[in-house]
Protein backbone atom coordinates (compact mmCIF):
# COMPACT_ATOMS: atom_id res chain seq x y z
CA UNK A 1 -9.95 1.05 -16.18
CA UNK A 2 -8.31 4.52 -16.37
CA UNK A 3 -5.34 5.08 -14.28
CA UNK A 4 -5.22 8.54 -12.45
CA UNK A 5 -2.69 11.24 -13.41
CA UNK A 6 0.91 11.04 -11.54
CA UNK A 7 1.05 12.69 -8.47
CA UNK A 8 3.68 15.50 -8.00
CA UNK A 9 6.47 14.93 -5.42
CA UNK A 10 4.89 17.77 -2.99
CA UNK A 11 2.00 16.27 -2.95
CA UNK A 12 3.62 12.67 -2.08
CA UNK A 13 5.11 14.53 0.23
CA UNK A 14 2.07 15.78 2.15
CA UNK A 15 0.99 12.27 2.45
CA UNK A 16 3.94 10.90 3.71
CA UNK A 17 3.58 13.36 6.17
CA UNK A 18 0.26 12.62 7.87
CA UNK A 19 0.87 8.93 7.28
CA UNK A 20 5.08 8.01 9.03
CA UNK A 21 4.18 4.77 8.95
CA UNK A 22 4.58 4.84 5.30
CA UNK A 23 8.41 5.22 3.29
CA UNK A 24 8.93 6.16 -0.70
CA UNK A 25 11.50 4.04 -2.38
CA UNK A 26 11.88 5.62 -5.74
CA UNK A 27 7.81 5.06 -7.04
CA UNK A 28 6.41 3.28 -4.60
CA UNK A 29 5.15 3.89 -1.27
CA UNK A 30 6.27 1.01 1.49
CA UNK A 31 4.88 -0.01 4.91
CA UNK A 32 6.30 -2.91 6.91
CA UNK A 33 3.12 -4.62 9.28
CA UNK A 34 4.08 -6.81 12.22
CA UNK A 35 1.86 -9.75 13.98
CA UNK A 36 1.47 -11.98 16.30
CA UNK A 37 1.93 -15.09 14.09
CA UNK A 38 1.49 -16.44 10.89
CA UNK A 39 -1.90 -16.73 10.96
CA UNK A 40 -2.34 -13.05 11.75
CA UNK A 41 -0.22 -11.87 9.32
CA UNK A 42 -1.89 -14.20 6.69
CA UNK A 43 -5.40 -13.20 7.00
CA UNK A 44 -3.96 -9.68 6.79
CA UNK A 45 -2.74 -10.19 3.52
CA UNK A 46 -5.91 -11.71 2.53
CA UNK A 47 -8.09 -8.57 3.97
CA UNK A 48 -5.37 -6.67 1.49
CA UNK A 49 -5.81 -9.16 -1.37
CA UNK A 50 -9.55 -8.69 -1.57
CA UNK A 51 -9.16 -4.78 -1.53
CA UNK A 52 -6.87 -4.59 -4.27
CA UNK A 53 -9.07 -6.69 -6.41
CA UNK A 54 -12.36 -4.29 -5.53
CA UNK A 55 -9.74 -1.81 -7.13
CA UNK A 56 -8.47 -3.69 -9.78
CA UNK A 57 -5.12 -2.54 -8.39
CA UNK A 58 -2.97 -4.89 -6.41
CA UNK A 59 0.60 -4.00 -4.28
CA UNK A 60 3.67 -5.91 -3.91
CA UNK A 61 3.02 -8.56 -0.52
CA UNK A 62 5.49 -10.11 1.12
CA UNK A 63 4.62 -12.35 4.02
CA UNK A 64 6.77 -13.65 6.55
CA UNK A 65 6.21 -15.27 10.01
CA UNK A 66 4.36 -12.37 11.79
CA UNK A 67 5.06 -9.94 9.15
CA UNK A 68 4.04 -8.73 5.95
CA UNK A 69 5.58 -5.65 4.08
CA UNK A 70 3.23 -3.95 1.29
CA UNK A 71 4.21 -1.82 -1.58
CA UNK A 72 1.74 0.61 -3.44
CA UNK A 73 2.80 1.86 -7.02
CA UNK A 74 1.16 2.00 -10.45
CA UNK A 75 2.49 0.54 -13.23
CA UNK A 76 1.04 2.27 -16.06
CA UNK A 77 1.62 5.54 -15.81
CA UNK A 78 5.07 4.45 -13.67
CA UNK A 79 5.00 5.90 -10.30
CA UNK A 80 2.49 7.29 -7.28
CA UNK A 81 -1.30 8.07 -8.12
CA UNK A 82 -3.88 8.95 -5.96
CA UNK A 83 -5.20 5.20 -6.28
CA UNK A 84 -1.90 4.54 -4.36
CA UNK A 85 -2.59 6.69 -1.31
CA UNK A 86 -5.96 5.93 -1.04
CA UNK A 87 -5.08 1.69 -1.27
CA UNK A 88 -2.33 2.27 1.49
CA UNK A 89 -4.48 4.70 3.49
CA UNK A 90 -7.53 1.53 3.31
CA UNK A 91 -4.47 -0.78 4.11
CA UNK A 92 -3.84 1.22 7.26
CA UNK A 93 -7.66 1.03 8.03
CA UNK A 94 -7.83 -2.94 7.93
CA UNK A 95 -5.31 -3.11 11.18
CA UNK A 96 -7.23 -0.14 12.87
C-alpha cells in the first residue's frame, strides 16, 4: 500500500491545534488515554488494534493499569502523514 507524502510542519501544526489532546515528539504524534481499570483500558487498545489493521497502519501502544498512551508515525517515508492524523483523529472518536 502507498504511503502518503510527508506532511509539512505548518500543517502538523494546524492539527495539533484543533486536537490539544495530542503532543509531537520529534515524528510522531502522542496522546496519553486514562480509564477506569484495566479492563477499560484493554478493550481500548483492542478498539485501536482493529483500526490500525483496517489501515494496514498500526501505532506504538502502551498499556498500563487504567492507561494506555498511543503514538502515530509512519515509518516509510519517516515522519507525520495524513494517515497519521486521520488514525489519531479515529482514535479520539473510539472514547467519544
Amino acid at each position: 500500500m502507498a504511503r502518503p507524502a510527508l506532511l509539512t510542519d505548518p500543517e502538523v501544526v494546524t492539527w495539533l491545534a484543533a486536537h490539544p489532546s495530542w503532543q509531537r515528539a520529534s515524528n510522531t504524534i502522542t496522546r496519553a488515554f486514562t480509564f477506569a481499570d484495566f479492563s477499560a483500558a484493554l478493550a481500548f487498545v483492542v478498539r485501536v488494534g482493529l483500526l490500525a489493521e483496517k489501515h494496514e497502519h498500526h501505532p506504538d501502544i502502551a498499556l498500563g493499569w487504567g492507561k494506555a498512551n498511543v503514538t502515530w508515525s509512519t515509518h516509510e517515508p519517516k515522519g507525520l502523514t495524513s494517515l497519521d492524523l486521520t488514525l489519531a483523529a479515529a482514535t479520539d472518536a473510539l472514547i467519544a
